[in-house]
PDB file of N, CA and C in Angstrom:
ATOM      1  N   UNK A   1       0.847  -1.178   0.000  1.00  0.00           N
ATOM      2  CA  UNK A   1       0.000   0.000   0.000  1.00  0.00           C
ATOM      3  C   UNK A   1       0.894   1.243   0.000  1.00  0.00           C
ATOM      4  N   UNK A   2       0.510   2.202  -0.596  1.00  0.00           N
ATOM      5  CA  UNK A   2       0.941   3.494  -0.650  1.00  0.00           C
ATOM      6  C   UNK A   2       1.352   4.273   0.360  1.00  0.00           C
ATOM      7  N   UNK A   3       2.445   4.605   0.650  1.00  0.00           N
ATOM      8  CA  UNK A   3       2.797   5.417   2.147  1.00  0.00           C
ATOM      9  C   UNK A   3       1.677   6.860   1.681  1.00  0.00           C
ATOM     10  N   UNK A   4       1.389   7.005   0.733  1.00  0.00           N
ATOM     11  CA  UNK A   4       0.726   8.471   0.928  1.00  0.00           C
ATOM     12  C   UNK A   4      -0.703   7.917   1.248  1.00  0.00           C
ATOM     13  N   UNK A   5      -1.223   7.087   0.617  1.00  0.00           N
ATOM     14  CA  UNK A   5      -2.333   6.515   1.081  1.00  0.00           C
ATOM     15  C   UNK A   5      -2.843   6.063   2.465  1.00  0.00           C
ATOM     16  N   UNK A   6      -1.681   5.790   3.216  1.00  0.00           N
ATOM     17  CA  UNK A   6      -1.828   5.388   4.193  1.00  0.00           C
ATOM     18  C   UNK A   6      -1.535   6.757   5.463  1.00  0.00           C
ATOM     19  N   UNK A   7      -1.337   7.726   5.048  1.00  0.00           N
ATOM     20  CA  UNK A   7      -1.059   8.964   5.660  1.00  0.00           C
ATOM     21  C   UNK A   7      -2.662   9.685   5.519  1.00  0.00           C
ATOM     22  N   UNK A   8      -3.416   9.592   4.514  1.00  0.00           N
ATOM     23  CA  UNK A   8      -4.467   9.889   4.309  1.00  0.00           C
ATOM     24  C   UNK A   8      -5.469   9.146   5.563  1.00  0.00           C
ATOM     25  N   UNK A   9      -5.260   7.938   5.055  1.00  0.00           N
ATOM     26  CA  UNK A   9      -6.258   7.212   6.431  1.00  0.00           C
ATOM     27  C   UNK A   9      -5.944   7.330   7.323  1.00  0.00           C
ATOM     28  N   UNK A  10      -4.578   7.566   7.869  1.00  0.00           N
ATOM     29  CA  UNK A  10      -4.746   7.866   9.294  1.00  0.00           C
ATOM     30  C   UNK A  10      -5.314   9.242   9.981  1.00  0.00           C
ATOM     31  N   UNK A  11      -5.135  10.215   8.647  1.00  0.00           N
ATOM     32  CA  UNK A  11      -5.650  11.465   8.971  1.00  0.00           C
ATOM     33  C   UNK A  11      -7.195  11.612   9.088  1.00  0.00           C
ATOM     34  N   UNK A  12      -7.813  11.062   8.651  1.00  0.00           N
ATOM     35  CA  UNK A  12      -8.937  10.733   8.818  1.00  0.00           C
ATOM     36  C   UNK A  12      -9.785   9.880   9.903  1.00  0.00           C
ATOM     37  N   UNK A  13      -8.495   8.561  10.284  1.00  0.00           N
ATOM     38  CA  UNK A  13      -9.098   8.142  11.542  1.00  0.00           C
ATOM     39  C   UNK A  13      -8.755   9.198  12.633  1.00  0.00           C
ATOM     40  N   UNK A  14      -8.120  10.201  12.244  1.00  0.00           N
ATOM     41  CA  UNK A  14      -7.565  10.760  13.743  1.00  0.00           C
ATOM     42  C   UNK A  14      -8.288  11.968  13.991  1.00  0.00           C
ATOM     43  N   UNK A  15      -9.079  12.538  12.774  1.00  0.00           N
ATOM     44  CA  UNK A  15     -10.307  13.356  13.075  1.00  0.00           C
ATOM     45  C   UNK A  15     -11.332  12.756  13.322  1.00  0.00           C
ATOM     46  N   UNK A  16     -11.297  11.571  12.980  1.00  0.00           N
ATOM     47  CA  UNK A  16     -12.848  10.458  13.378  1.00  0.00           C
ATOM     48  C   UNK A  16     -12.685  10.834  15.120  1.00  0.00           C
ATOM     49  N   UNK A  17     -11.378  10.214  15.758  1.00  0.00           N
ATOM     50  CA  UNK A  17     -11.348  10.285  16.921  1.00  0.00           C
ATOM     51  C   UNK A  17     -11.559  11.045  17.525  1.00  0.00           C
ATOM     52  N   UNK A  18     -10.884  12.146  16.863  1.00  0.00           N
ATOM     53  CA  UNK A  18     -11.172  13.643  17.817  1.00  0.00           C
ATOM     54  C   UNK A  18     -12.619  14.171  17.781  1.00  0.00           C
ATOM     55  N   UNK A  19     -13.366  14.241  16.656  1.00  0.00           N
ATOM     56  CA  UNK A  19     -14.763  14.192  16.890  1.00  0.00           C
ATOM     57  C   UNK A  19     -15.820  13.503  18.064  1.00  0.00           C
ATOM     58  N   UNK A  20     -15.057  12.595  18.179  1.00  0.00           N
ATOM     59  CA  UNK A  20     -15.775  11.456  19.242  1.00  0.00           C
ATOM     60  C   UNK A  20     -15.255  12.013  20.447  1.00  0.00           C
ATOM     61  N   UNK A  21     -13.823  12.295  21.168  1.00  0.00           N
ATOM     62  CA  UNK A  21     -13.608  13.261  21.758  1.00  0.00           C
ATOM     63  C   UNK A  21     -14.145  14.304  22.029  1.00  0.00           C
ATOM     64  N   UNK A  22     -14.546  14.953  21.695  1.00  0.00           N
ATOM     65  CA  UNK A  22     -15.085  16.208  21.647  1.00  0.00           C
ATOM     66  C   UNK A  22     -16.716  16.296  21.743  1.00  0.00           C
ATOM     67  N   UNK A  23     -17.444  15.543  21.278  1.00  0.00           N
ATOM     68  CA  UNK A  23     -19.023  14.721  21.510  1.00  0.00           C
ATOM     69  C   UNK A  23     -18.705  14.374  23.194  1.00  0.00           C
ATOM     70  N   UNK A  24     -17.871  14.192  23.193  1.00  0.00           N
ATOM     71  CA  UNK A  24     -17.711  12.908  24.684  1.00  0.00           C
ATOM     72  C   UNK A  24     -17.710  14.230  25.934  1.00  0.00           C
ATOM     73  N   UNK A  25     -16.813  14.833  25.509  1.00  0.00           N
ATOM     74  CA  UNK A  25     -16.685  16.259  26.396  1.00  0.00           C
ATOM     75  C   UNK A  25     -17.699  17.162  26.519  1.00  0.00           C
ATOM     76  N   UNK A  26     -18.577  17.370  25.880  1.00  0.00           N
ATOM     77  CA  UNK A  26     -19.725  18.232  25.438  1.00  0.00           C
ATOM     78  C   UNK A  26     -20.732  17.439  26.198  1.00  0.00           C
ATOM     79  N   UNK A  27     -20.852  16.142  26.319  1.00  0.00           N
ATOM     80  CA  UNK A  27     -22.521  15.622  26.688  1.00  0.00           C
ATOM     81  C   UNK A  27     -21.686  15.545  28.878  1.00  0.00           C
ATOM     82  N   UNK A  28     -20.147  15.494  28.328  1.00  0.00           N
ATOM     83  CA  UNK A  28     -20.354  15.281  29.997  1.00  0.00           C
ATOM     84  C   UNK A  28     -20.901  13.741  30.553  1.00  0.00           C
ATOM     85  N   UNK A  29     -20.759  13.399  31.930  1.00  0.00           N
ATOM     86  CA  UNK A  29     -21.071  12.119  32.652  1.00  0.00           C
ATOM     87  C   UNK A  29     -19.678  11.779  32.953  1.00  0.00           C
ATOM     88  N   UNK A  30     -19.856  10.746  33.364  1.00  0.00           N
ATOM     89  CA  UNK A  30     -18.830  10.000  33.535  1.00  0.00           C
ATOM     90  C   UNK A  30     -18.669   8.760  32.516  1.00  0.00           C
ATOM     91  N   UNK A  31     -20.157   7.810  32.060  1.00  0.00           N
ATOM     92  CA  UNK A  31     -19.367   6.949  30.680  1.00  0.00           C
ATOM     93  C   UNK A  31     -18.753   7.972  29.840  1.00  0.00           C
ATOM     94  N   UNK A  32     -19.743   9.080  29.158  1.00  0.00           N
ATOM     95  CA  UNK A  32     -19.189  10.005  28.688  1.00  0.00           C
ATOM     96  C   UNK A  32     -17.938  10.603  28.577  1.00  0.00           C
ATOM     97  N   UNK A  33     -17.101  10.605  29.671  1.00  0.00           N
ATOM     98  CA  UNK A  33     -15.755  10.495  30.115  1.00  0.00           C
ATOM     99  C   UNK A  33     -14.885   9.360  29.679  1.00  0.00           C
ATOM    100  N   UNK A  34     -15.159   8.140  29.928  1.00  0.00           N
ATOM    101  CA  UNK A  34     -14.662   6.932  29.250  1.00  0.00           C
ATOM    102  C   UNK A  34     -14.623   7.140  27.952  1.00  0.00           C
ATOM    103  N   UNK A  35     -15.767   7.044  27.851  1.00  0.00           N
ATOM    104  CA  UNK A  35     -15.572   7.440  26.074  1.00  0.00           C
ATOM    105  C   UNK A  35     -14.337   8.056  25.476  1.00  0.00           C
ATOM    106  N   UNK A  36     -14.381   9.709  25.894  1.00  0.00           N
ATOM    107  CA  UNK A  36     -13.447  10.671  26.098  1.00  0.00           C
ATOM    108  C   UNK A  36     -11.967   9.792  26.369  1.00  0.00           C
ATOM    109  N   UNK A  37     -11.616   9.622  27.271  1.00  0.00           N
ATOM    110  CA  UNK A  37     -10.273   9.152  27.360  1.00  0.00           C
ATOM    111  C   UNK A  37      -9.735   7.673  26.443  1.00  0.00           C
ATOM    112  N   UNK A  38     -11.102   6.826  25.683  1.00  0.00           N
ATOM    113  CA  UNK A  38     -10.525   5.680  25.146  1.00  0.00           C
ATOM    114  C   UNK A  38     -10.502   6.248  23.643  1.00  0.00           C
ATOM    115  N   UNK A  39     -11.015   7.169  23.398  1.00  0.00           N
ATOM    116  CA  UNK A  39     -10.994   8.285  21.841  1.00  0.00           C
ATOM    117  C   UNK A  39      -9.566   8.708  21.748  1.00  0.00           C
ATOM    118  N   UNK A  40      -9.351   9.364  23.022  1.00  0.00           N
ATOM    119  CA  UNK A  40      -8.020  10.307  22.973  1.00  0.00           C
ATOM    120  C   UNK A  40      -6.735   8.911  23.078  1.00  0.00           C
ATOM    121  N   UNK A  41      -7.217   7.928  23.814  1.00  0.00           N
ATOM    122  CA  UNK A  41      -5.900   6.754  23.677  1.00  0.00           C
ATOM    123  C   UNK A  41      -5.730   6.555  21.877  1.00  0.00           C
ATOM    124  N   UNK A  42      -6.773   5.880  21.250  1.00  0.00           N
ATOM    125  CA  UNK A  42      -6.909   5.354  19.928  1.00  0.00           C
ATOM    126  C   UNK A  42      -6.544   6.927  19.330  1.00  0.00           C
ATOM    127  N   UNK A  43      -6.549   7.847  19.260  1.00  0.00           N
ATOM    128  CA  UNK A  43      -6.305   9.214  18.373  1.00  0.00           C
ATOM    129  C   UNK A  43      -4.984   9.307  18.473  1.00  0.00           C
ATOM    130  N   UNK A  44      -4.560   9.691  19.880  1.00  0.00           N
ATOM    131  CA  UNK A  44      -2.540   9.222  20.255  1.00  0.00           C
ATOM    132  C   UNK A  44      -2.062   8.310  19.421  1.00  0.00           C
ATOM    133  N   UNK A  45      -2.681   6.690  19.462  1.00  0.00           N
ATOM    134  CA  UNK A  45      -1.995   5.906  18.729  1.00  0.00           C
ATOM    135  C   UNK A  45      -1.858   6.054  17.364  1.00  0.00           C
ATOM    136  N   UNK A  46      -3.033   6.726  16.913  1.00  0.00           N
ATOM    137  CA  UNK A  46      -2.762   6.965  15.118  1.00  0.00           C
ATOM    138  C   UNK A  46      -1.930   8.244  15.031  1.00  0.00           C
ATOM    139  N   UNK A  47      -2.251   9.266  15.638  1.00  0.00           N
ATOM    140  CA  UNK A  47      -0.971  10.259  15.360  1.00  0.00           C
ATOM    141  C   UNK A  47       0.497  10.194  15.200  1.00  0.00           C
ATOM    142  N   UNK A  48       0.902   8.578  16.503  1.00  0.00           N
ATOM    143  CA  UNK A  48       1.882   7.969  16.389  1.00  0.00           C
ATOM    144  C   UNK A  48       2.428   7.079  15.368  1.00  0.00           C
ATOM    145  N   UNK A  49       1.433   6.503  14.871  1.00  0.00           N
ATOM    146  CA  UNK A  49       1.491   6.048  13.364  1.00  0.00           C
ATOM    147  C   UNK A  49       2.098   6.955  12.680  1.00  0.00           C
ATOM    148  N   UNK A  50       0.900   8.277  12.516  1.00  0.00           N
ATOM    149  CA  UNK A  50       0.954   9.097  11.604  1.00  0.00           C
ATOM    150  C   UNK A  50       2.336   9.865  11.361  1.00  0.00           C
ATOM    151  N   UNK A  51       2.823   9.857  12.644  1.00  0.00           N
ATOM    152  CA  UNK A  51       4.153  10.373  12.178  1.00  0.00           C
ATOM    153  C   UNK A  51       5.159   9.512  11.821  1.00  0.00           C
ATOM    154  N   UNK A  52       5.074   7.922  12.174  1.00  0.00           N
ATOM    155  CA  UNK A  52       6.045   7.188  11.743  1.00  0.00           C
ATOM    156  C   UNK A  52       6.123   7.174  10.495  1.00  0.00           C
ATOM    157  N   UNK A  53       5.030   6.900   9.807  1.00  0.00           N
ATOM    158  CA  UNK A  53       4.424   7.101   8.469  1.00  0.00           C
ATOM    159  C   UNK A  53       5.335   8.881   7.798  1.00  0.00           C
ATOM    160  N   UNK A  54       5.331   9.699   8.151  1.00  0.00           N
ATOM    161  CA  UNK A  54       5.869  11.000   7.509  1.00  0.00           C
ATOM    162  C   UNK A  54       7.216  10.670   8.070  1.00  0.00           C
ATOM    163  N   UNK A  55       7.478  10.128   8.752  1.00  0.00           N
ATOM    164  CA  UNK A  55       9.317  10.475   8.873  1.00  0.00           C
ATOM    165  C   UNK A  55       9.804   9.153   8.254  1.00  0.00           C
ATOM    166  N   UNK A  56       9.263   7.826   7.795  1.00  0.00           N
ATOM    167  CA  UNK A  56       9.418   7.363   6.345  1.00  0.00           C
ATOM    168  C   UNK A  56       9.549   7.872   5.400  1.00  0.00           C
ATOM    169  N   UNK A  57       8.496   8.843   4.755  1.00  0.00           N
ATOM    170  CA  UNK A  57       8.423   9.118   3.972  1.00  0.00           C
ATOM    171  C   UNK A  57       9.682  10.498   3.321  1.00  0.00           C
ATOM    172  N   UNK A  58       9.973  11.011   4.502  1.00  0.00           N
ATOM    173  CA  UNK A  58      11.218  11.891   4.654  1.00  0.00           C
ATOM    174  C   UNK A  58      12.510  11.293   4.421  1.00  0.00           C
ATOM    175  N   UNK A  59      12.686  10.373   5.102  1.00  0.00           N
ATOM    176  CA  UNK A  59      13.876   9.734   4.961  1.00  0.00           C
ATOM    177  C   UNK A  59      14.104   9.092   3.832  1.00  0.00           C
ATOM    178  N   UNK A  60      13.036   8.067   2.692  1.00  0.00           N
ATOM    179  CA  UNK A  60      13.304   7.882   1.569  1.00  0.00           C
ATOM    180  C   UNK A  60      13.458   8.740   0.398  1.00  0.00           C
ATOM    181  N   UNK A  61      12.794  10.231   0.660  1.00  0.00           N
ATOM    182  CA  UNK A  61      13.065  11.603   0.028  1.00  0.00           C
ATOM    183  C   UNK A  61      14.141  12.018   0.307  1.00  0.00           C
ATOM    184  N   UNK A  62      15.030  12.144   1.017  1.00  0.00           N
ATOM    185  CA  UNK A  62      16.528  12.780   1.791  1.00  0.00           C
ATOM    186  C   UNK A  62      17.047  11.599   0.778  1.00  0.00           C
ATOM    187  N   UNK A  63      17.212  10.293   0.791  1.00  0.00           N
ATOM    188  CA  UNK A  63      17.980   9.258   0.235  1.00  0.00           C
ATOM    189  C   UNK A  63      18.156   9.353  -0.936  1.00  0.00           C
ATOM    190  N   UNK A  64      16.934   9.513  -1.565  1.00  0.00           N
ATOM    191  CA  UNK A  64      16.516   9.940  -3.298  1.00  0.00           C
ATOM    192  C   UNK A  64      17.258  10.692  -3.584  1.00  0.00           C
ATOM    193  N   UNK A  65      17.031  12.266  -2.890  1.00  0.00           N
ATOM    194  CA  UNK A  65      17.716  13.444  -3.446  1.00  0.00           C
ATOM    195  C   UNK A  65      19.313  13.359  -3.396  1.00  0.00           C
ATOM    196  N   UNK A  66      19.563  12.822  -2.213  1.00  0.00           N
ATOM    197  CA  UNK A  66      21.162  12.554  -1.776  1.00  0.00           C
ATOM    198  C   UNK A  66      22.176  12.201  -2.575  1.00  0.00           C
ATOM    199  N   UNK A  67      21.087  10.986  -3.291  1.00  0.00           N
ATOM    200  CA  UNK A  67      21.934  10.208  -4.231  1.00  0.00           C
ATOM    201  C   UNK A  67      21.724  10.625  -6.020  1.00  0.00           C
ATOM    202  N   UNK A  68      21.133  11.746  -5.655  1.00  0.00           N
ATOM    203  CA  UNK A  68      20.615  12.703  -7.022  1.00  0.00           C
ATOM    204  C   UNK A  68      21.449  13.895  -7.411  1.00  0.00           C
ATOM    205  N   UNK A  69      22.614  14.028  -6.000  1.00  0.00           N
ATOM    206  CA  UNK A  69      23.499  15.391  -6.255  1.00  0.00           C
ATOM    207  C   UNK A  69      23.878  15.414  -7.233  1.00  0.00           C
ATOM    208  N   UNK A  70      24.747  16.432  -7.661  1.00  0.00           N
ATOM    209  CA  UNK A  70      25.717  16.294  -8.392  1.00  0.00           C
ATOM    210  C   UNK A  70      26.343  17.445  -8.020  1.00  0.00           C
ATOM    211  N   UNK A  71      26.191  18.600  -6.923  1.00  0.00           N
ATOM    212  CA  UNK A  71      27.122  19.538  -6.906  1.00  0.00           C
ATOM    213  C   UNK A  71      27.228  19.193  -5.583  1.00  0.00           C
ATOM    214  N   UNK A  72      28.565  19.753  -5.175  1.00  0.00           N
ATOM    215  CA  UNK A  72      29.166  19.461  -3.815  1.00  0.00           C
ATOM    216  C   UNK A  72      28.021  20.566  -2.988  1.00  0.00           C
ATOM    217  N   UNK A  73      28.519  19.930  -1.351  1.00  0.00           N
ATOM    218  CA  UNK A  73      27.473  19.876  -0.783  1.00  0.00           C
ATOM    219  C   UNK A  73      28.408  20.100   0.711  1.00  0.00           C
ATOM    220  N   UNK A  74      27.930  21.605   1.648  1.00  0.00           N
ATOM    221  CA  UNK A  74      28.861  21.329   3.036  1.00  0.00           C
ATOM    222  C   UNK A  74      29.281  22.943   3.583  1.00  0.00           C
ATOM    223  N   UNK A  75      29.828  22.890   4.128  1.00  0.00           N
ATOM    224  CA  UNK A  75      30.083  24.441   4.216  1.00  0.00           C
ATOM    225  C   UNK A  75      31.218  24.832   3.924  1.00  0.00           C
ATOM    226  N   UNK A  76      31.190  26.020   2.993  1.00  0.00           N
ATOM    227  CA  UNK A  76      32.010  25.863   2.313  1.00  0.00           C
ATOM    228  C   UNK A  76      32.014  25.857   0.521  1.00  0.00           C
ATOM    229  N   UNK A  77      31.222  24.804   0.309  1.00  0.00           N
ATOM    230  CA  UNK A  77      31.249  24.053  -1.190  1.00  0.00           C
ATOM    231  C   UNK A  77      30.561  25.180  -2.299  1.00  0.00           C
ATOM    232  N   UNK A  78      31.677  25.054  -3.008  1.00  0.00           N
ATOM    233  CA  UNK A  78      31.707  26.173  -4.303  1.00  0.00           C
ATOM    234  C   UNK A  78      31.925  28.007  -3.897  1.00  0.00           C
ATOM    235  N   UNK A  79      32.498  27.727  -2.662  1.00  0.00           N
ATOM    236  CA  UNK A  79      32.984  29.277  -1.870  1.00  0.00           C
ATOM    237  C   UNK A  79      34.635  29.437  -2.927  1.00  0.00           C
ATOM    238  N   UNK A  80      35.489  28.319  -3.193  1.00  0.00           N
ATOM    239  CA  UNK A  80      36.672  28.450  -3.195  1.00  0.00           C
ATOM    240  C   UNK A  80      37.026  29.179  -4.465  1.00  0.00           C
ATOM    241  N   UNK A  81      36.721  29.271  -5.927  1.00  0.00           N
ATOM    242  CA  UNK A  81      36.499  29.687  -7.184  1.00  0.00           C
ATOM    243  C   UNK A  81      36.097  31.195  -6.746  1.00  0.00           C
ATOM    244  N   UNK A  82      35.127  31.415  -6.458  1.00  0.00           N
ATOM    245  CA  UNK A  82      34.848  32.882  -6.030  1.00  0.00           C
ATOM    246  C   UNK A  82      36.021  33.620  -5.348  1.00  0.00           C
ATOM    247  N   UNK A  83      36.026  32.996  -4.203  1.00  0.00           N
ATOM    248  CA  UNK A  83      37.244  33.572  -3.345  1.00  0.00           C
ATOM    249  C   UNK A  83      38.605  33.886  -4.275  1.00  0.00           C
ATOM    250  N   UNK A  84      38.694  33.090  -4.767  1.00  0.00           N
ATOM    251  CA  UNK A  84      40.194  33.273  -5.730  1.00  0.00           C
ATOM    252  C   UNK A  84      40.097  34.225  -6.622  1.00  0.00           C
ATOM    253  N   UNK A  85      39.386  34.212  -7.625  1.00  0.00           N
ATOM    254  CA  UNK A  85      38.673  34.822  -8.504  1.00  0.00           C
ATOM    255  C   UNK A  85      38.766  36.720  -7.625  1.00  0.00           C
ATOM    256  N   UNK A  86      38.169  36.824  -6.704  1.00  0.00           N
ATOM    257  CA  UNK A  86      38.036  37.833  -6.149  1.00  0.00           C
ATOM    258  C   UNK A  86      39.445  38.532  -5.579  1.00  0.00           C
ATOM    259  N   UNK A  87      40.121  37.759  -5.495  1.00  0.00           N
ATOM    260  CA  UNK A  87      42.144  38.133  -5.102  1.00  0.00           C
ATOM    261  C   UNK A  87      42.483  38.701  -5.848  1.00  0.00           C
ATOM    262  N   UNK A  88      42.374  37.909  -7.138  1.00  0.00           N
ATOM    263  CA  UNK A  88      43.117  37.948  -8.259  1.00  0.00           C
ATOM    264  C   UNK A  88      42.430  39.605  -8.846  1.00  0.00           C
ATOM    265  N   UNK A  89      41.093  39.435  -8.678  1.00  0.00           N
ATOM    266  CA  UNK A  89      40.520  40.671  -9.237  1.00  0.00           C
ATOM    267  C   UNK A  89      40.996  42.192  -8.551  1.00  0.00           C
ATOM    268  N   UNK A  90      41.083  42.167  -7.236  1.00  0.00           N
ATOM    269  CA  UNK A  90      41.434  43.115  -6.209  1.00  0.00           C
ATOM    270  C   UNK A  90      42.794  43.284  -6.336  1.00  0.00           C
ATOM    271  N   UNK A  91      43.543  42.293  -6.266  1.00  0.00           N
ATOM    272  CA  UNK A  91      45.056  42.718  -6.367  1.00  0.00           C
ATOM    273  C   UNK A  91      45.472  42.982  -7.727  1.00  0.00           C
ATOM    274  N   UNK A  92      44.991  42.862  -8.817  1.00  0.00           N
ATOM    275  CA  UNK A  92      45.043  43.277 -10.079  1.00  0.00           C
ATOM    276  C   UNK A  92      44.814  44.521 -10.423  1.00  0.00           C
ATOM    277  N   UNK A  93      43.561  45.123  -9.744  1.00  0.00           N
ATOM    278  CA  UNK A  93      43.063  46.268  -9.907  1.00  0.00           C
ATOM    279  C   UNK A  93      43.774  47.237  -8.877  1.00  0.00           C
ATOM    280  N   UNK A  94      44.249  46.845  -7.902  1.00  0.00           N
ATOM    281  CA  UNK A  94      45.114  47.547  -7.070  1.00  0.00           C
ATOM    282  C   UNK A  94      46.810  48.150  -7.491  1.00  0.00           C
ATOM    283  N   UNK A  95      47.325  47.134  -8.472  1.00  0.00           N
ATOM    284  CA  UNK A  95      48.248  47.630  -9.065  1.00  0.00           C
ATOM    285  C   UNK A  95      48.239  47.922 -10.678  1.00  0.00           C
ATOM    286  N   UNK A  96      46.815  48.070 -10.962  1.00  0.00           N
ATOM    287  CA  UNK A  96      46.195  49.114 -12.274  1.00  0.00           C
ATOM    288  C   UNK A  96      46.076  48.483 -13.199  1.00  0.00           C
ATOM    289  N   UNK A  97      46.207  46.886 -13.140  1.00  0.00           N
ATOM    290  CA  UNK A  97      46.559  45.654 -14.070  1.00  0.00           C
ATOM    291  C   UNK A  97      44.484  45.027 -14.467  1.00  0.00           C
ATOM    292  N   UNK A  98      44.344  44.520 -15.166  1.00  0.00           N
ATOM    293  CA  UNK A  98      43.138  44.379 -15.867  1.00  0.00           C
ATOM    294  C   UNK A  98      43.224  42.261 -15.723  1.00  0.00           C
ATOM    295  N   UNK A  99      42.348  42.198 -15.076  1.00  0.00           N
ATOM    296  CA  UNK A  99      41.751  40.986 -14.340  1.00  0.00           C
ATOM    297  C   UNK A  99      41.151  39.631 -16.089  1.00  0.00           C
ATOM    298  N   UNK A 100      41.902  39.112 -16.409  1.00  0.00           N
ATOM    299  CA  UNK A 100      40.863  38.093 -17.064  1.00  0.00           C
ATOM    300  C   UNK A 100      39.792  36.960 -16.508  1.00  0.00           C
ATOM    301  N   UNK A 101      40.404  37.200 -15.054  1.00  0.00           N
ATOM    302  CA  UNK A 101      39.479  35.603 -14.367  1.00  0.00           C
ATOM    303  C   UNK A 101      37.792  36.047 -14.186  1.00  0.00           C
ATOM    304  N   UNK A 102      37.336  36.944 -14.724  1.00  0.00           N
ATOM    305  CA  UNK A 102      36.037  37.274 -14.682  1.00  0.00           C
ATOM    306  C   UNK A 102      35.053  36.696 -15.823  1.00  0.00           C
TER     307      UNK A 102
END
């Protein structure tokens, strides 16, 4: 089954729940209360799903792209060309000389 598909249904059971929650709180009692707290257990557990489910789905996206680079990647990466480039230009122009690295 579809990880997006399955992100869908849980989003849906987990407003099912909270609806029922929220009915449960409104009429008041005490089953009423039960209710309330076995809604909010089953709603926890799918949210917990629900995120296992999205940080799957993250991590096989990070992997994809990762292995999709092709330009360097870091701090730092593609600073070094500029930097040089920019020496050469400044100290060129400083002693009245005309820069080709542009």
């Amino acid at each position: 089954m579809d990880k997006h598909t399955i992100v869908a249904d849980l989003r849906e059971e987990v407003a099912f729940w909270k609806t029922i929650e929220d009915d449960a709180l409104l009429r008041g009692g005490e089953i009423d209360f039960s209710i309330y707290l076995f809604a909010a257990r089953i709603r926890r557990g799918c949210q917990d799903q629900l995120l296992k489910v999205w940080d799957e789905i993250a991590l096989n996206e990070f992997r994809n792209n990762r292995s999709n680079e092709n330009q360097p990647t870091g701090l730092g990466a593609g600073r070094l060309n500029t930097n040089i480039t920019n020496i050469i230009t400044v100290s060129l122009s400083n002693v009245g000389g005309k820069s080709n690295a542009s």
